[in-house]
Protein backbone atom coordinates (compact mmCIF):
# COMPACT_ATOMS: atom_id res chain seq x y z
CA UNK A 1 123.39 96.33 122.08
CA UNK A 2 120.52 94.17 123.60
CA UNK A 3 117.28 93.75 121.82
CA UNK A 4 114.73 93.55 124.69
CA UNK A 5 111.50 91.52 123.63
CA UNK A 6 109.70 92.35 126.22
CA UNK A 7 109.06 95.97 125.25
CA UNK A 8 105.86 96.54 123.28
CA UNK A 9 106.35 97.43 119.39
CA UNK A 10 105.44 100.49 118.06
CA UNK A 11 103.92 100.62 114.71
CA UNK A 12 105.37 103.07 112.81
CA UNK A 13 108.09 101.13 110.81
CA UNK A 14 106.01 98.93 108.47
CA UNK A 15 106.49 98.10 104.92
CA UNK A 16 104.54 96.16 102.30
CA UNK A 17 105.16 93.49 99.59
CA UNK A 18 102.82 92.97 97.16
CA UNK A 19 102.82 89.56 95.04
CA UNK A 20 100.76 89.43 91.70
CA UNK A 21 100.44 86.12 90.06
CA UNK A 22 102.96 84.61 91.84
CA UNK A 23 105.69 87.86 91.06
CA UNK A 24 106.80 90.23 93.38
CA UNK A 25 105.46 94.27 92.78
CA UNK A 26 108.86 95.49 91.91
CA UNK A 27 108.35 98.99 92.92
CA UNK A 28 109.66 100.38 96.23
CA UNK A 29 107.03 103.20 95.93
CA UNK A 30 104.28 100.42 96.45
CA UNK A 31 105.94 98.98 99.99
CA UNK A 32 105.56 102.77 101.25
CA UNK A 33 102.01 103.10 103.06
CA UNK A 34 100.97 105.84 105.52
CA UNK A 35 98.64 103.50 107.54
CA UNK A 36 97.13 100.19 107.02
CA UNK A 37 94.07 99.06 109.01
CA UNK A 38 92.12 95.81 109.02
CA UNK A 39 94.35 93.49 110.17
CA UNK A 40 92.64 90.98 112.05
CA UNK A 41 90.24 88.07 111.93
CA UNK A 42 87.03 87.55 114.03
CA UNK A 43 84.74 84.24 114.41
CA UNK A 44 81.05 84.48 113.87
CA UNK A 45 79.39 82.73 116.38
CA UNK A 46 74.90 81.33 115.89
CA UNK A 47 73.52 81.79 119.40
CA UNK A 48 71.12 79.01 120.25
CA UNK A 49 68.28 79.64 122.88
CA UNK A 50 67.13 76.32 124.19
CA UNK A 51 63.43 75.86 125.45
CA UNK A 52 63.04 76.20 129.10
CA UNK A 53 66.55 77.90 129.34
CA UNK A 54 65.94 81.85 129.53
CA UNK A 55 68.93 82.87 131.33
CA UNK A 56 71.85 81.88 128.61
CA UNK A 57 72.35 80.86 125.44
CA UNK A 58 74.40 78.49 123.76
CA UNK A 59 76.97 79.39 120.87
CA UNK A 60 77.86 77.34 117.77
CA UNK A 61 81.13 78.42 115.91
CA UNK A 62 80.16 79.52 112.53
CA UNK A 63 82.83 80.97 109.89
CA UNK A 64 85.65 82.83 110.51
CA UNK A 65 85.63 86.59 109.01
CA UNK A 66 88.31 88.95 107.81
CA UNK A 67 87.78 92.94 107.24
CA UNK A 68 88.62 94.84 105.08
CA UNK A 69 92.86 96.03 104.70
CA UNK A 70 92.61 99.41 104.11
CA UNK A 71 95.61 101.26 103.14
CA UNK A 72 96.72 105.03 103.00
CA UNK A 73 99.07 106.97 101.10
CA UNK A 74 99.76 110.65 99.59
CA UNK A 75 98.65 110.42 96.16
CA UNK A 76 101.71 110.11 93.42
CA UNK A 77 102.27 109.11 90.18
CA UNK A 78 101.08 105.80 88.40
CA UNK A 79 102.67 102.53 90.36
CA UNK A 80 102.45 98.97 89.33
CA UNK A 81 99.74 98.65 92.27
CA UNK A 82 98.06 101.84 91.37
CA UNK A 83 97.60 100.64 87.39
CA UNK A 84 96.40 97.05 88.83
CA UNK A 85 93.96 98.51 91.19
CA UNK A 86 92.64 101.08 88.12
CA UNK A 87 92.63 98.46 85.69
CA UNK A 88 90.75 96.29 88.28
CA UNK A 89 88.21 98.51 88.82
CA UNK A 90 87.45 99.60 85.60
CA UNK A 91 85.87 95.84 85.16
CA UNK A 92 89.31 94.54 83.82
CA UNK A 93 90.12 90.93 84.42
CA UNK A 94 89.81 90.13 88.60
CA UNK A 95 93.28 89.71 89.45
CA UNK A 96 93.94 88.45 93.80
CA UNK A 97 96.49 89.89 95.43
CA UNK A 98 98.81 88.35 98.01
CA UNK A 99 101.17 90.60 100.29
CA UNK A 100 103.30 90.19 103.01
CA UNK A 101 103.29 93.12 105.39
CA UNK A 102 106.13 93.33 107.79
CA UNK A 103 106.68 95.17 111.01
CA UNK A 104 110.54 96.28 112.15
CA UNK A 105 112.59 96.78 115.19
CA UNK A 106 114.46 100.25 115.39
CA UNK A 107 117.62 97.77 113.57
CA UNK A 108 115.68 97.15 111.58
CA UNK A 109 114.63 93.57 111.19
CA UNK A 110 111.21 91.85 110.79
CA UNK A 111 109.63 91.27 114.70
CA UNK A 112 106.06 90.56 112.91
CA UNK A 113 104.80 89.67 109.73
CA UNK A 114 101.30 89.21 108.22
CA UNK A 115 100.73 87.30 105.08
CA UNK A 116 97.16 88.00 103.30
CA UNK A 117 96.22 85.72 100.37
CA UNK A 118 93.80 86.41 97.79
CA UNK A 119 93.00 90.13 98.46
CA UNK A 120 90.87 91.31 96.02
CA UNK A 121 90.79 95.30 95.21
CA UNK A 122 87.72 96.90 96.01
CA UNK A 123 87.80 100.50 96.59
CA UNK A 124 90.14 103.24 95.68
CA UNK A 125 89.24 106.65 97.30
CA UNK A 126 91.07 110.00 96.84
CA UNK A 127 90.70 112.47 99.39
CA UNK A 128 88.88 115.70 99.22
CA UNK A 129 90.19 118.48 97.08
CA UNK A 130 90.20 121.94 98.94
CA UNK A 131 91.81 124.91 98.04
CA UNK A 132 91.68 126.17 101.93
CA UNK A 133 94.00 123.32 102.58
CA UNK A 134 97.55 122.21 103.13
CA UNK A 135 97.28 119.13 103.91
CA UNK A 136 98.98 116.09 101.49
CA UNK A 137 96.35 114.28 99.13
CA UNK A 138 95.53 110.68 100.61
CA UNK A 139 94.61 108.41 98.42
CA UNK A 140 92.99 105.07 100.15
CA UNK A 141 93.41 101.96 98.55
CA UNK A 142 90.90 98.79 100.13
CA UNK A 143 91.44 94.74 99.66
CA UNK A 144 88.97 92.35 100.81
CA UNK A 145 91.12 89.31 101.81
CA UNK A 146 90.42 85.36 102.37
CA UNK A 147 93.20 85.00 104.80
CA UNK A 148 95.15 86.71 106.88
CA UNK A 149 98.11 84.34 108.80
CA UNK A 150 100.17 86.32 111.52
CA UNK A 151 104.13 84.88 111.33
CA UNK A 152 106.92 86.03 114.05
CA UNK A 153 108.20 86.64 117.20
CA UNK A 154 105.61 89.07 118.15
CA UNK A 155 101.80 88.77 117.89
């Protein structure tokens, strides 16, 4: 069967890898996200106005900036990430994340992957409890990351 490359990807089949220290997260549970959001990178730019110009300005590069990678799940028992990310924000000892998240073909083999080193946790969120509801628990886990470095076929 041919694999056509010049179809657009869709992004549902995604998985993450989590690396602590060096170590891979050994749990499968941990790869298994319901979204992620925040991939991307955007560079700040210093406008300049110079006298007697007042119909443009000029722009300096200034330093490049990375969101936030926000990441969803239904909320399950205690996983390696889960215990890091409590632990972390309890005031434990700042531990950086790296992680390699990978997007697949329907066969399925990596078209894209996105390394991001030295994500920091910052948030962990549960969803709202309501009793009118039916809806599965999301619990939303945020890193703040210095870099984010797109690898693949696809970008």
């Amino acid at each position: 069967m041919e694999r056509p490359f010049y179809r657009p990807s869709v992004s549902h089949r995604f998985s993450v890898t989590f690396w602590i220290e060096s170590v891979p997260v050994p749990d499968i549970i941990d790869a298994s996200f319901q979204r992620i959001t925040g991939l991307g990178r955007e560079l700040g730019v210093t406008a300049y106005s110079e006298g007697g110009e007042n119909v443009r300005n000029r722009f300096f590069a200034d330093k490049i900036q990375h969101g936030s990678l926000v990441m969803e799940r239904g909320v399950m028992l205690l996983t390696p990430l889960s215990v890091l990310f409590n632990r972390q924000l309890l005031g434990g000892k700042v531990t950086y994340l790296n992680a390699v998240i990978s997007l697949f073909d329907p066969w399925p083999l990596p078209l894209t992957n996105w390394v991001i080193t030295k994500a920091l946790p910052v948030r962990w969120q549960t969803g709202d409890l309501d009793a009118n509801s039916n809806q599965v628990l999301i619990n939303t886990l945020e890193l703040r990351y210095q870099d984010m470095i797109p690898l693949g076929a696809k970008l």
